[in-house]
C-alpha atoms as a PDB file:
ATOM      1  CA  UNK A   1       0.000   0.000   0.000  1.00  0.00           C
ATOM      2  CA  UNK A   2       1.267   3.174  -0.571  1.00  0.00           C
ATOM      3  CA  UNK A   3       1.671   5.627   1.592  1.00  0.00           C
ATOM      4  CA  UNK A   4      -0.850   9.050   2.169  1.00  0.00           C
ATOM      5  CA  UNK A   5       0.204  12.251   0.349  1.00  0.00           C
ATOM      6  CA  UNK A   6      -0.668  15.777   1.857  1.00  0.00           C
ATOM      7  CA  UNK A   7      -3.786  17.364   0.828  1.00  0.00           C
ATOM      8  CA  UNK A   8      -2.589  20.477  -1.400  1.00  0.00           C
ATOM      9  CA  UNK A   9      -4.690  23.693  -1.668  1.00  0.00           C
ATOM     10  CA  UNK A  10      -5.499  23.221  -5.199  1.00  0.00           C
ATOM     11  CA  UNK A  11      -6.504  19.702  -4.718  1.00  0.00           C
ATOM     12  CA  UNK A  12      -9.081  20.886  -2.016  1.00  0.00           C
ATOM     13  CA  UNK A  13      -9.983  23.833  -4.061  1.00  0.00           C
ATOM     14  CA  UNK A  14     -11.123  20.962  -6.891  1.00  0.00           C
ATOM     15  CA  UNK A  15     -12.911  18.870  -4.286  1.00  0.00           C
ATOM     16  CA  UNK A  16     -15.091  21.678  -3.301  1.00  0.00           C
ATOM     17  CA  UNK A  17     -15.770  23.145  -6.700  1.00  0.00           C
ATOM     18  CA  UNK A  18     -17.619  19.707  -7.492  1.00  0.00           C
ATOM     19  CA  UNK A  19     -19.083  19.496  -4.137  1.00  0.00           C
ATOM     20  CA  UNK A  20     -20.501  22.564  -4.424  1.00  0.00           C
ATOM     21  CA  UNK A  21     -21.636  22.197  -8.118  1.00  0.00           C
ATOM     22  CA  UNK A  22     -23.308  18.534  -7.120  1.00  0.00           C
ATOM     23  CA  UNK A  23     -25.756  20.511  -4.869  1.00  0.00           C
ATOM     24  CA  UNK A  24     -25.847  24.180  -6.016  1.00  0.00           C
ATOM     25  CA  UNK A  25     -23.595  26.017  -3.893  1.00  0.00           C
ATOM     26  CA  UNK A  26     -23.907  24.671  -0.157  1.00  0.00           C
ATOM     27  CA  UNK A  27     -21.592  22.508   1.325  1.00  0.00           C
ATOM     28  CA  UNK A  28     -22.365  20.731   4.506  1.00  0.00           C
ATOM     29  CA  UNK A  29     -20.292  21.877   7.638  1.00  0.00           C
ATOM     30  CA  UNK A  30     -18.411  18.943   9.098  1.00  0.00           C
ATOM     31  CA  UNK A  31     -18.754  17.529   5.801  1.00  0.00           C
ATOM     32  CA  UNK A  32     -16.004  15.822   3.461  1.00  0.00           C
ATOM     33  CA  UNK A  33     -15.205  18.926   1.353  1.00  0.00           C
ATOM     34  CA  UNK A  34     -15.348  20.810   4.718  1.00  0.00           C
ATOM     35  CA  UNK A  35     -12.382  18.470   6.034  1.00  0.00           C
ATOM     36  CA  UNK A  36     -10.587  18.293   2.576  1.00  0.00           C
ATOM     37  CA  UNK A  37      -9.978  22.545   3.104  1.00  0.00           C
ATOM     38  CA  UNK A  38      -8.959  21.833   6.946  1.00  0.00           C
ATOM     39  CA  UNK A  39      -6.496  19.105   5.695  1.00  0.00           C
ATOM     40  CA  UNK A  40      -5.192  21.288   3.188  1.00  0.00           C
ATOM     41  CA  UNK A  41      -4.896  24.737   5.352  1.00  0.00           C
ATOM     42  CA  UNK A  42      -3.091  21.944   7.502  1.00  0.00           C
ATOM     43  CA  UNK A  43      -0.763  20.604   5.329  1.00  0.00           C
ATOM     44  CA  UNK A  44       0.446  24.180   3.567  1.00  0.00           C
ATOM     45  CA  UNK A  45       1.077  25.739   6.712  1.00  0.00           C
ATOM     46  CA  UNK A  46       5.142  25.364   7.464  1.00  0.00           C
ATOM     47  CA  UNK A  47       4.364  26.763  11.262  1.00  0.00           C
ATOM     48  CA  UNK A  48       1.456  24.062  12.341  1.00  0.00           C
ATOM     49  CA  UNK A  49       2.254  21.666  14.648  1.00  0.00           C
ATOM     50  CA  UNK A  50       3.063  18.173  13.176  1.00  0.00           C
ATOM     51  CA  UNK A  51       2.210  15.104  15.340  1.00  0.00           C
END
């Protein structure tokens, strides 16, 4: 198995343009495009903490 890659910004960007074109504009809160922009923000920033 290989192993997980970082979410990028542009990837998450992609994820929620569909979401949000699948059911005109709203996006659930807690929902998977929700956490695919947290993961992102996440991953780009040099200064958060890494566990």
């Amino acid at each position: 198995m290989s192993k997980a890659k970082p979410m990028s910004p542009k990837a998450a960007a992609r994820i929620q343009a569909a979401g949000a074109a699948k059911t005109g504009g709203q996006t659930a809160k807690g929902g998977f495009v929700a956490r695919a922009q947290r993961a992102a923000a996440k991953g780009s920033n040099p200064f958060s903490a890494k566990k």
